[in-house]
C-alpha atoms as a PDB file:
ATOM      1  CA  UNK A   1       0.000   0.000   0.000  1.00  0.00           C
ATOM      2  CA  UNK A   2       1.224   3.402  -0.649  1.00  0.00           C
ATOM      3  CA  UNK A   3      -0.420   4.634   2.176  1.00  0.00           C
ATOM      4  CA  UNK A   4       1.849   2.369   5.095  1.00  0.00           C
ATOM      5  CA  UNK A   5       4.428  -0.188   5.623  1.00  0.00           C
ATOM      6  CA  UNK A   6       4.290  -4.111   6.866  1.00  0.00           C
ATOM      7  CA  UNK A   7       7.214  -6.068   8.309  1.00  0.00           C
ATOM      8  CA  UNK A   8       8.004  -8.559   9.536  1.00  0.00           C
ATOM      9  CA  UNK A   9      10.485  -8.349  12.710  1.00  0.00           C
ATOM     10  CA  UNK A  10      12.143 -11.532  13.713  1.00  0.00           C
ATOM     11  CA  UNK A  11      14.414 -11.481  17.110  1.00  0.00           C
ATOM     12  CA  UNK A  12      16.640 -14.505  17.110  1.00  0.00           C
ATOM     13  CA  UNK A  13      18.691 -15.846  20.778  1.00  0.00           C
ATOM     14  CA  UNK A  14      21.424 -13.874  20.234  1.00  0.00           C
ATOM     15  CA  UNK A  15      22.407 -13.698  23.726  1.00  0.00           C
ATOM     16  CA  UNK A  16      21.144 -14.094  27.398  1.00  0.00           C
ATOM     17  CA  UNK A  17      17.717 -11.981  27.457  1.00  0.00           C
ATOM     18  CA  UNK A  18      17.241  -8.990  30.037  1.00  0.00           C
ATOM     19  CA  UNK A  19      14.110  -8.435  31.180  1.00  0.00           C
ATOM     20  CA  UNK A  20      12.542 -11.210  28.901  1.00  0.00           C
ATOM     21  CA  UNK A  21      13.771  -8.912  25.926  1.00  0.00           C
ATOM     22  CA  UNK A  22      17.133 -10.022  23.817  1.00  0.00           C
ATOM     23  CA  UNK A  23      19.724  -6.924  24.184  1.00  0.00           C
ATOM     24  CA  UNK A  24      20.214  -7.244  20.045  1.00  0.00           C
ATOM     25  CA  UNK A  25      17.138  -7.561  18.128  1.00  0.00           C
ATOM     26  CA  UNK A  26      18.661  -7.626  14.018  1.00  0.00           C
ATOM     27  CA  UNK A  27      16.496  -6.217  11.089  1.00  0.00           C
ATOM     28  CA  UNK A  28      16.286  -7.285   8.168  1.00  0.00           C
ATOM     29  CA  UNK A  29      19.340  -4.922   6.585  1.00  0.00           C
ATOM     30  CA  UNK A  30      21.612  -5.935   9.173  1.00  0.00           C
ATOM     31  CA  UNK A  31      21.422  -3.232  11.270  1.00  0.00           C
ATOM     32  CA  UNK A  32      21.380  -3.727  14.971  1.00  0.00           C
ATOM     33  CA  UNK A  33      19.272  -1.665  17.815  1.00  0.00           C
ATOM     34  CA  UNK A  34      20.738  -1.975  21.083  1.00  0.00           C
ATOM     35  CA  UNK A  35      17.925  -1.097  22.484  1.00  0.00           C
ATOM     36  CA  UNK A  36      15.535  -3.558  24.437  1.00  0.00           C
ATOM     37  CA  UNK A  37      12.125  -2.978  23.169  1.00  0.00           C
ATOM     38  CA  UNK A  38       9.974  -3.251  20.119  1.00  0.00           C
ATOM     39  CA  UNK A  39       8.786   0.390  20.235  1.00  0.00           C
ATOM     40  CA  UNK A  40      13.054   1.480  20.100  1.00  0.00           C
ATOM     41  CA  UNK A  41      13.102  -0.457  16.887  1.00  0.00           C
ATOM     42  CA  UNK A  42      10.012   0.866  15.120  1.00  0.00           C
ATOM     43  CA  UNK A  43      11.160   4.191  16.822  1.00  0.00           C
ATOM     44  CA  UNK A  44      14.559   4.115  15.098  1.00  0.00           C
ATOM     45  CA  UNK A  45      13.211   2.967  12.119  1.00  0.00           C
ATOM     46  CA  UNK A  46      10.517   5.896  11.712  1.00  0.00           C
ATOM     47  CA  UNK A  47      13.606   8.169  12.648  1.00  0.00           C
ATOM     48  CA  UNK A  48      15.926   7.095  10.084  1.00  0.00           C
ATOM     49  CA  UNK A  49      13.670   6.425   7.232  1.00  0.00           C
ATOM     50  CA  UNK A  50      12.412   9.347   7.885  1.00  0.00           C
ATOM     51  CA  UNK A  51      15.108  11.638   7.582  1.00  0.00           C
ATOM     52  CA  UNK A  52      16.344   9.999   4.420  1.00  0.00           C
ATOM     53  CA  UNK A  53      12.375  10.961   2.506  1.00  0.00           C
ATOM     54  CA  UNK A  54      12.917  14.747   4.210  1.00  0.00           C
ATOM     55  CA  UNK A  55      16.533  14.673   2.794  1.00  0.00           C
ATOM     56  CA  UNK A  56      14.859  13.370  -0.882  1.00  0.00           C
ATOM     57  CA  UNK A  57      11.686  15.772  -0.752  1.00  0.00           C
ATOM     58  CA  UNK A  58      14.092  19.214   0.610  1.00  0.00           C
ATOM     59  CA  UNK A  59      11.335  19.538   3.419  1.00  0.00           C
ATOM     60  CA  UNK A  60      13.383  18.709   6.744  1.00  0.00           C
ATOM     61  CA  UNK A  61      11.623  17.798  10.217  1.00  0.00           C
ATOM     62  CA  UNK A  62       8.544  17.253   8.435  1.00  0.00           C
ATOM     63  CA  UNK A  63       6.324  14.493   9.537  1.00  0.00           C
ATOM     64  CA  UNK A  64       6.456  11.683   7.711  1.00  0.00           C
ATOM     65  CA  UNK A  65       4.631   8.628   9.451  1.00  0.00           C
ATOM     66  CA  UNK A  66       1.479   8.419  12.165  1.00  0.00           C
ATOM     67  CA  UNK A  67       1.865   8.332  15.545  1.00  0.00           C
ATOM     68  CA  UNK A  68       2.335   4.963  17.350  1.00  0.00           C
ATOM     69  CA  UNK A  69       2.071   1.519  15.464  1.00  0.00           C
ATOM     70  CA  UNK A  70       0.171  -1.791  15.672  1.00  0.00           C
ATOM     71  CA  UNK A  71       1.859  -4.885  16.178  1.00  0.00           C
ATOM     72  CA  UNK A  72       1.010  -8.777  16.333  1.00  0.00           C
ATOM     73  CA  UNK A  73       3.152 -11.719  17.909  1.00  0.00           C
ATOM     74  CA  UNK A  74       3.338 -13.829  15.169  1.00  0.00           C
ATOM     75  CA  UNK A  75       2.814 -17.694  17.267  1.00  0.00           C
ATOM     76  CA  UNK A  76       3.473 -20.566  14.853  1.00  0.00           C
ATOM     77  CA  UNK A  77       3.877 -21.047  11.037  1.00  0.00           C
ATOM     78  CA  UNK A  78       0.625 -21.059  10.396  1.00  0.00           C
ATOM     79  CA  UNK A  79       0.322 -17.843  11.735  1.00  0.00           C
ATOM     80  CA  UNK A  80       3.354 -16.307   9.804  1.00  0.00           C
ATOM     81  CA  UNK A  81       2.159 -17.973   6.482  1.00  0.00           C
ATOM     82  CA  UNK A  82      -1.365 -16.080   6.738  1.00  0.00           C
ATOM     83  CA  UNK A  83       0.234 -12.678   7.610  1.00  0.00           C
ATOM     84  CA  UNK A  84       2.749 -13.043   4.596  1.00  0.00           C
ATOM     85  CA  UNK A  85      -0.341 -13.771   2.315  1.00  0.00           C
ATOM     86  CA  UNK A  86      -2.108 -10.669   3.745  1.00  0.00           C
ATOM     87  CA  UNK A  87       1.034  -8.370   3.046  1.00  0.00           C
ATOM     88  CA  UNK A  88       1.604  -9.853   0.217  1.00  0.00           C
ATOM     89  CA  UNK A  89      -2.328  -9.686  -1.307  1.00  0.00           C
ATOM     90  CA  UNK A  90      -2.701  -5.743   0.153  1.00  0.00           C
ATOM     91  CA  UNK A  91      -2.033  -3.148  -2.214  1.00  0.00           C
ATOM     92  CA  UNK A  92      -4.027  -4.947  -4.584  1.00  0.00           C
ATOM     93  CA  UNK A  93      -6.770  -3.747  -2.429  1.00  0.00           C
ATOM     94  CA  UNK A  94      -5.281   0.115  -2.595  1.00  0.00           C
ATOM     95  CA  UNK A  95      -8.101   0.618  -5.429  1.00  0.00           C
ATOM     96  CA  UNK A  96     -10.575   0.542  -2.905  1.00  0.00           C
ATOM     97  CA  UNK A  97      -9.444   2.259  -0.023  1.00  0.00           C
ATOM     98  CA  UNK A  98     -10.564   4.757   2.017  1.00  0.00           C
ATOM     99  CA  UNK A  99      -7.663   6.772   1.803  1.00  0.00           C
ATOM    100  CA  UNK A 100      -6.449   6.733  -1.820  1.00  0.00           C
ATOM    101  CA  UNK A 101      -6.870   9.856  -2.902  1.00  0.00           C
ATOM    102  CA  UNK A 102      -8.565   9.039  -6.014  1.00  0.00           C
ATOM    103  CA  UNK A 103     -11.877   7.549  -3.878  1.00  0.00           C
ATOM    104  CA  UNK A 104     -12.198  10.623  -1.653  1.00  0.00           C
END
């Protein structure tokens, strides 16, 4: 969807948790957050991907995503299989949205 971003985050044992939270959760890229939550990774994500589409459109600080995100624990295979499908099947719904501009 042009309108928002899915992923997929996947923290592997990389060392002995802290406060039932591994120190290192890896993206995708290879970059590392030492921080210990979800919300510091999304956070830092927002941040940097963020600067780099102010940097591109010459229109620094502005706001670029919402506020906040929504998140899932992803169980079992199943569960990861049907959430793959979904991202992948989305922006074929994007004619029929809400928000695309062309349907408001």
């Amino acid at each position: 969807m042009p309108n928002h971003v899915y992923g997929i985050i996947v923290i592997n044992n990389m060392g002995t948790p802290r406060r039932g939270v591994l120190q290192y959760a890896p993206t995708g890229n290879g970059l590392r957050s030492p921080s210990q939550t979800i919300g510091s990774i999304i956070r830092g994500f927002k941040s940097s991907v963020s600067k780099q589409i102010n940097l591109i459109r010459e229109i620094p600080g502005l706001p670029v995503w919402q506020r906040n995100y929504h998140d899932h624990i992803i169980r079992n295979e199943r569960e990861l299989n049907e959430i793959r499908e979904y991202i992948r099947n989305n922006p074929l719904q994007w004619d029929r949205d809400d928000e695309n501009p062309k349907n408001v």
